[in-house]
C-alpha atoms as a PDB file:
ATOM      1  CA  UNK A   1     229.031  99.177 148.945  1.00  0.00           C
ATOM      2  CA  UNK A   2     229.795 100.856 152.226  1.00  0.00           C
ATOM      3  CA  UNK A   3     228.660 104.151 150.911  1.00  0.00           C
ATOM      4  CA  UNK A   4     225.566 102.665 149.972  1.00  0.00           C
ATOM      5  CA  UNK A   5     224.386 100.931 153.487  1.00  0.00           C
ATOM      6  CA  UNK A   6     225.548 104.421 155.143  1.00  0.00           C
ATOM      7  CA  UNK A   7     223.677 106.540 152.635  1.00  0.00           C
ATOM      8  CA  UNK A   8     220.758 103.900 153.571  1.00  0.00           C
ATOM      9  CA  UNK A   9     221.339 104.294 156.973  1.00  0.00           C
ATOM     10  CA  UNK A  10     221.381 108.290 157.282  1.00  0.00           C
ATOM     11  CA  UNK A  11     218.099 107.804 155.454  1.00  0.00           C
ATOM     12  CA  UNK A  12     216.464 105.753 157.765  1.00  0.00           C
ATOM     13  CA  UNK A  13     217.797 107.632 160.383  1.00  0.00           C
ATOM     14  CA  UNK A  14     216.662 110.566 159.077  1.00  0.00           C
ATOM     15  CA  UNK A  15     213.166 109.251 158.586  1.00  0.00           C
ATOM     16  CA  UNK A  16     212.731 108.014 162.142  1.00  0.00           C
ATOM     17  CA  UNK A  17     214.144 111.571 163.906  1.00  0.00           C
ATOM     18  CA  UNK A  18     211.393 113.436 161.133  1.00  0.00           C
ATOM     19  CA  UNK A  19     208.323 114.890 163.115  1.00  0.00           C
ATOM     20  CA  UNK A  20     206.283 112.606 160.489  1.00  0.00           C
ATOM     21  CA  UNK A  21     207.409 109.658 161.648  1.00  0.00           C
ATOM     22  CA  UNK A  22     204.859 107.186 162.907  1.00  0.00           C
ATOM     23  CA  UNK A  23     204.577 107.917 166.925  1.00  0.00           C
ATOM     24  CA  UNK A  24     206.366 110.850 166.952  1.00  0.00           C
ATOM     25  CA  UNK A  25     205.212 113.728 169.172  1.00  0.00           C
ATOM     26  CA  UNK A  26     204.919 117.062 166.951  1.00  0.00           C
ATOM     27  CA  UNK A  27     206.988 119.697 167.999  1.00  0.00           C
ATOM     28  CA  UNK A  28     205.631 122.966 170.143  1.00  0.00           C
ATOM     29  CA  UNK A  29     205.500 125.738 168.265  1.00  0.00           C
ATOM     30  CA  UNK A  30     207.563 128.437 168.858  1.00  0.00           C
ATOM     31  CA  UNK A  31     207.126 130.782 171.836  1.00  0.00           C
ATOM     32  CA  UNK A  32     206.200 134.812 170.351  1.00  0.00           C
ATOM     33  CA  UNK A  33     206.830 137.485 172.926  1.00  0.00           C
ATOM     34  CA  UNK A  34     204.053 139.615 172.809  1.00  0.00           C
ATOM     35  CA  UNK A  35     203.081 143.180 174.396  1.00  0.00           C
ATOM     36  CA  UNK A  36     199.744 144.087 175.878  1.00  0.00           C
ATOM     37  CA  UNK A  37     199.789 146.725 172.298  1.00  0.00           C
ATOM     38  CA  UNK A  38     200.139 143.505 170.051  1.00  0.00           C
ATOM     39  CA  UNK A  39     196.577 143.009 171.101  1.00  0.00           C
ATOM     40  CA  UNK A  40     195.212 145.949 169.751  1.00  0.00           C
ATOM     41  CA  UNK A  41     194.135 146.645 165.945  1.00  0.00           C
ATOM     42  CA  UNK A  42     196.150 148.814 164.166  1.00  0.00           C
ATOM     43  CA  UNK A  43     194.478 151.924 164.466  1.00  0.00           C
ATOM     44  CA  UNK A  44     192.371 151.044 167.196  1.00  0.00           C
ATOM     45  CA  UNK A  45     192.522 153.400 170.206  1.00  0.00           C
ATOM     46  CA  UNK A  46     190.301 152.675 173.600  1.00  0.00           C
ATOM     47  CA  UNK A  47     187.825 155.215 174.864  1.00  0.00           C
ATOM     48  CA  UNK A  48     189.049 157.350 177.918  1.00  0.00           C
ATOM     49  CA  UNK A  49     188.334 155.721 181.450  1.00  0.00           C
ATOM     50  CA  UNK A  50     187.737 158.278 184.470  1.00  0.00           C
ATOM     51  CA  UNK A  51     187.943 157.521 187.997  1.00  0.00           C
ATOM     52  CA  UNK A  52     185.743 160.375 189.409  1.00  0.00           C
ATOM     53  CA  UNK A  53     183.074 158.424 189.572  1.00  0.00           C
ATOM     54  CA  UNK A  54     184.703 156.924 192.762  1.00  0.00           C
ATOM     55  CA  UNK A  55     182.537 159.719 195.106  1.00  0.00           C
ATOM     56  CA  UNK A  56     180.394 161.498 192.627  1.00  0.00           C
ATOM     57  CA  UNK A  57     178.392 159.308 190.139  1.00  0.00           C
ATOM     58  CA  UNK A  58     178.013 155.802 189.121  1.00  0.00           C
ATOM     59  CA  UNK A  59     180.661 153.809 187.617  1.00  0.00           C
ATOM     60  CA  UNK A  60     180.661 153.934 183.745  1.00  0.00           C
ATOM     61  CA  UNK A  61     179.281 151.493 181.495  1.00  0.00           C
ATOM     62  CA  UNK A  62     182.369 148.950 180.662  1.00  0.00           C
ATOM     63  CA  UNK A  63     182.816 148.030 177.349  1.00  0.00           C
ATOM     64  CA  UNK A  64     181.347 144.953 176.263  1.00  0.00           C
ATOM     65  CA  UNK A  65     183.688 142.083 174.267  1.00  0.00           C
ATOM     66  CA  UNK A  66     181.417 142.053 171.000  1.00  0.00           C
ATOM     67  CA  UNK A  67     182.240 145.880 170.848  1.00  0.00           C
ATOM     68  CA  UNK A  68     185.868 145.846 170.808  1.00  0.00           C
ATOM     69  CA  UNK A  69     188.250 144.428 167.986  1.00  0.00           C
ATOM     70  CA  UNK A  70     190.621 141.669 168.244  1.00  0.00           C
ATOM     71  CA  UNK A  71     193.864 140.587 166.350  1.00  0.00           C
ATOM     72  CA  UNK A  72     192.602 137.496 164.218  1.00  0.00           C
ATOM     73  CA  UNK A  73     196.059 136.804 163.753  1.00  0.00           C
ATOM     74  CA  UNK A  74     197.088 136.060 167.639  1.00  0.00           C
ATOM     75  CA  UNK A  75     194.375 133.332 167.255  1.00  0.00           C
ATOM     76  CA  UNK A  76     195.948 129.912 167.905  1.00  0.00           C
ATOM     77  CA  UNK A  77     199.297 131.337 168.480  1.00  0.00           C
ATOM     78  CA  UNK A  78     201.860 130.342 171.420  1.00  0.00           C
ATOM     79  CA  UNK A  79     202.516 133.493 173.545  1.00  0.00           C
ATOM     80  CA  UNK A  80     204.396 134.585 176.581  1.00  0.00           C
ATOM     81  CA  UNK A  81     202.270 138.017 177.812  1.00  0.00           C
ATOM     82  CA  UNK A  82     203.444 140.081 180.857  1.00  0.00           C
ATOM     83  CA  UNK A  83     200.735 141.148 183.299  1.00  0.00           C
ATOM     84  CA  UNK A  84     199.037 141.280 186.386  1.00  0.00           C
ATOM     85  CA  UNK A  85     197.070 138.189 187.700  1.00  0.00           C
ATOM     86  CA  UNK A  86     193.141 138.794 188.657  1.00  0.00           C
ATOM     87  CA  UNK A  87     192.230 135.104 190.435  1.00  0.00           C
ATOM     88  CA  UNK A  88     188.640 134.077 189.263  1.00  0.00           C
ATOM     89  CA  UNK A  89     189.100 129.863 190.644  1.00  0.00           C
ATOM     90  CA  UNK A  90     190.802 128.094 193.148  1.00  0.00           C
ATOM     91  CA  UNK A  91     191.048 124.916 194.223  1.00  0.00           C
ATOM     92  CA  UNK A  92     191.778 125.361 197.670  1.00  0.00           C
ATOM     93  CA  UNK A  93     194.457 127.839 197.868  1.00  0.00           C
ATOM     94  CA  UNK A  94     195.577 127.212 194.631  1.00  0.00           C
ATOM     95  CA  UNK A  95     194.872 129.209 191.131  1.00  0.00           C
ATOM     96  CA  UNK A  96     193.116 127.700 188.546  1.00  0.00           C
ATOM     97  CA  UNK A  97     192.091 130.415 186.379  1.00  0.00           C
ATOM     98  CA  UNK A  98     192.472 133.967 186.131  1.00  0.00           C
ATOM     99  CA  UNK A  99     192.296 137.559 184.019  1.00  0.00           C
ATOM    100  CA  UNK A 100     195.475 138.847 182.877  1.00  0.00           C
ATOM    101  CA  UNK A 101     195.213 142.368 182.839  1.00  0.00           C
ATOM    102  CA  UNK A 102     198.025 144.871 181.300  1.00  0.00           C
ATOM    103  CA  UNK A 103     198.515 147.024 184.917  1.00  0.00           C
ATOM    104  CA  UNK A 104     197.891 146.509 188.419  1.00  0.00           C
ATOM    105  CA  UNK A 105     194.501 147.123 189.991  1.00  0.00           C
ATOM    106  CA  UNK A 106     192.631 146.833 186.914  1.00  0.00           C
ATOM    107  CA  UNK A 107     189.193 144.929 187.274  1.00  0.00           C
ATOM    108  CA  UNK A 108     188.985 145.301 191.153  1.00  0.00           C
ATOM    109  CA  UNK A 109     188.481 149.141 190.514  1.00  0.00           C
ATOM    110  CA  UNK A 110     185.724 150.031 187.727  1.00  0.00           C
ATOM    111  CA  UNK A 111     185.525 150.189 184.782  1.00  0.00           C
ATOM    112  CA  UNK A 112     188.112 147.061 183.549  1.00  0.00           C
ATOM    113  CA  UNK A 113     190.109 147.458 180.402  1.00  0.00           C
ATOM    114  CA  UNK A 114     188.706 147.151 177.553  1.00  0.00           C
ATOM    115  CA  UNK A 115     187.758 143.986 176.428  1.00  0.00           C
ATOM    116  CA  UNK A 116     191.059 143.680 174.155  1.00  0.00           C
ATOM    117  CA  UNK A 117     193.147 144.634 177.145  1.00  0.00           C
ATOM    118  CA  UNK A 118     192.018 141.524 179.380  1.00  0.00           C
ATOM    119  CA  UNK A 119     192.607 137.457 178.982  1.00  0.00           C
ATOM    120  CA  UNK A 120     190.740 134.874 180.583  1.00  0.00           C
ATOM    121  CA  UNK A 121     193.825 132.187 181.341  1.00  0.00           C
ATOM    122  CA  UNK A 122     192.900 128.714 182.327  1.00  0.00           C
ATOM    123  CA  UNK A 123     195.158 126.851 183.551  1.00  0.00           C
ATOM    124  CA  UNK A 124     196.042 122.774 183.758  1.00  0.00           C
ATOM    125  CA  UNK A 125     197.046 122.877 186.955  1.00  0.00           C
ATOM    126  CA  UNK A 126     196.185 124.791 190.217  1.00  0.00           C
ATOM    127  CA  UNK A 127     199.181 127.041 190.815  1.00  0.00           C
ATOM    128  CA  UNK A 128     199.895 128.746 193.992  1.00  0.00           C
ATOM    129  CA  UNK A 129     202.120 132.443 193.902  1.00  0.00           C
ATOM    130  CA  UNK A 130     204.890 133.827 195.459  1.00  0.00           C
ATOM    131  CA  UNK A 131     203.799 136.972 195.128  1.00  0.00           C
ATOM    132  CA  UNK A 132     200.382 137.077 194.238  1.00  0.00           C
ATOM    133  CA  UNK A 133     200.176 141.077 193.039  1.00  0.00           C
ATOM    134  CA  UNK A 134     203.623 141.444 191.357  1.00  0.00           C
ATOM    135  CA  UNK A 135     203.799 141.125 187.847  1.00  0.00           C
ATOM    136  CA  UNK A 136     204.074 137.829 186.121  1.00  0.00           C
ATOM    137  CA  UNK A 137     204.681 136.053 182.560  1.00  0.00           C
ATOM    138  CA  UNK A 138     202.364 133.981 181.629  1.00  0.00           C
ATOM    139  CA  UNK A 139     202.759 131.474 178.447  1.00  0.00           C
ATOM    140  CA  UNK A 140     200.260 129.611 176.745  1.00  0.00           C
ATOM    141  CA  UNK A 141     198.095 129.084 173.397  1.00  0.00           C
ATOM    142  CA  UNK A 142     196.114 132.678 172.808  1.00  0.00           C
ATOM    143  CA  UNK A 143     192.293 132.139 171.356  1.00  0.00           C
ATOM    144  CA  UNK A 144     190.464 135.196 170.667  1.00  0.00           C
ATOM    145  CA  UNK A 145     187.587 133.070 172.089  1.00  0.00           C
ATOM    146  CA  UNK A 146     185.295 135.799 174.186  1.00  0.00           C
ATOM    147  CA  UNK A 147     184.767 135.372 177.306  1.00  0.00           C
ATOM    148  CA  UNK A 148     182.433 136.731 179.940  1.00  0.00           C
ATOM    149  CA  UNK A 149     183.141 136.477 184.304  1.00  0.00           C
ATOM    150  CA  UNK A 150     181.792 138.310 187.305  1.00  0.00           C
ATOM    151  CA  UNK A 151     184.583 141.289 187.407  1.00  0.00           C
ATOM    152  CA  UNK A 152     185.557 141.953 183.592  1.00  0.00           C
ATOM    153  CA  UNK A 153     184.846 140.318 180.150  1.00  0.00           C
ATOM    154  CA  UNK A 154     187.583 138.877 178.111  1.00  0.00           C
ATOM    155  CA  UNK A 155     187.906 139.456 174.291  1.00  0.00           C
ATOM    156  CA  UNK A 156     191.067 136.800 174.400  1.00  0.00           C
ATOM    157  CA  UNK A 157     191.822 133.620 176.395  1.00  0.00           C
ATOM    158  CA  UNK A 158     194.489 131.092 177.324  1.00  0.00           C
ATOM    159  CA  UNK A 159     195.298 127.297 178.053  1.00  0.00           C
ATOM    160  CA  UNK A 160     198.126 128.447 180.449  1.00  0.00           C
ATOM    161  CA  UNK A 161     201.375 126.262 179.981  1.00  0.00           C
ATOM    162  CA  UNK A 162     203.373 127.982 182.420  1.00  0.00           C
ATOM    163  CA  UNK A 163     203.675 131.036 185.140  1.00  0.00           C
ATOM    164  CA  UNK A 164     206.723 132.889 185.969  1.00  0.00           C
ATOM    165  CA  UNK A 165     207.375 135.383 188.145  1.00  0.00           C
ATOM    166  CA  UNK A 166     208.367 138.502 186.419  1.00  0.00           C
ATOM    167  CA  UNK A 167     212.205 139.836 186.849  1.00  0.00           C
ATOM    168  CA  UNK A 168     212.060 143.702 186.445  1.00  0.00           C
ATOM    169  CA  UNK A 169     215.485 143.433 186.371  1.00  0.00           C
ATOM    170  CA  UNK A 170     216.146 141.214 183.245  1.00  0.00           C
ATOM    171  CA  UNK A 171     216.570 142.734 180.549  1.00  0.00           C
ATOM    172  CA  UNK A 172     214.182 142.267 177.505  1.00  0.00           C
ATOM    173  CA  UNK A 173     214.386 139.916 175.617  1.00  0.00           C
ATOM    174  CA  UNK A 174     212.512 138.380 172.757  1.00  0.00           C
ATOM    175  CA  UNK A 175     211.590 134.737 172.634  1.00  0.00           C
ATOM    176  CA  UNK A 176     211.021 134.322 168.974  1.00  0.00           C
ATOM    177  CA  UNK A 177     212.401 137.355 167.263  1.00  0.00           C
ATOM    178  CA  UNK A 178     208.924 137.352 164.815  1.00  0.00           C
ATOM    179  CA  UNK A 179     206.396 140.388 165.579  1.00  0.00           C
ATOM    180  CA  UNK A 180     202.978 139.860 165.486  1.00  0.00           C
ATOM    181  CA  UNK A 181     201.003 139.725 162.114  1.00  0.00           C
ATOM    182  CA  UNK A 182     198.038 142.039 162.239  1.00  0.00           C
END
């Protein structure tokens, strides 16, 4: 009999503690570590940039989002992307939205990345930096929603979760241990 009322127990229990339980909150899905490359098609290679225009001609015509191609299968997914923050909207002082760019400098000088190579991260929260031109991680849910600002378009963007300062000194690590489907 006592087996019986634990068995019923641990499956009560067990029922209760299950993500389909009646009021409880869904778990996050996991975090995947991602490289400015894992946006990129296979195959895909971006069209030389030149910087002599500086003094001799006018800039070059950037690339427009509808011409570049995306990964369909970063759509929806939970990411943490290293990069360099472009600030597009404050609130006071604070950050509220930004392009993440794969290298410093990029959509201040001309041409920006392509498309593919830039993410239009909105965030929560107004953020303020330590260190406003270092590299940072940035986390958050990855649409391959276009979109289109004043310095660069955007063939990807984020719902920032969080921003960390990034440690050049860690070493790398992976936060999921899955790659990218393309």
């Amino acid at each position: 009999m006592i087996r019986y009322l634990a068995l019923a127990l641990a499956i009560v229990l067990t029922a209760l503690s299950s993500p389909c339980a009646v009021g409880a909150a869904s778990p996050q899905p996991a975090i995947l570590q991602i490289s400015w490359d894992d946006l990129l098609p296979d195959g895909w290679i971006p069209p030389p940039t030149s910087i002599d225009h500086f003094f001799d001609a006018p800039p070059p015509q950037a690339l427009e989002a509808i011409d570049v191609p995306v990964v369909s299968a970063m759509d929806q997914r939970r990411v943490r992307l290293p990069g360099y923050l472009v600030p597009i909207d404050f609130e006071g002082e604070r950050i509220r939205s930004f392009l993440m760019v794969p290298y410093f400098g990029a959509c201040i000088h001309v041409p920006p990345p392509p498309p593919n190579q830039v993410v239009l991260v909105q965030l929560d929260e107004a953020i303020s930096l330590d260190d406003p031109y270092g590299a940072h991680w940035v986390t958050g849910v990855l649409s391959t929603r276009n979109s289109n600002t004043d310095l660069a378009e955007a063939a990807y963007s984020m719902r920032g979760e969080a921003v960390e300062t990034f440690d050049w000194t860690a070493p790398e690590t992976s936060t999921s241990g899955e790659t990218p489907n393309r």
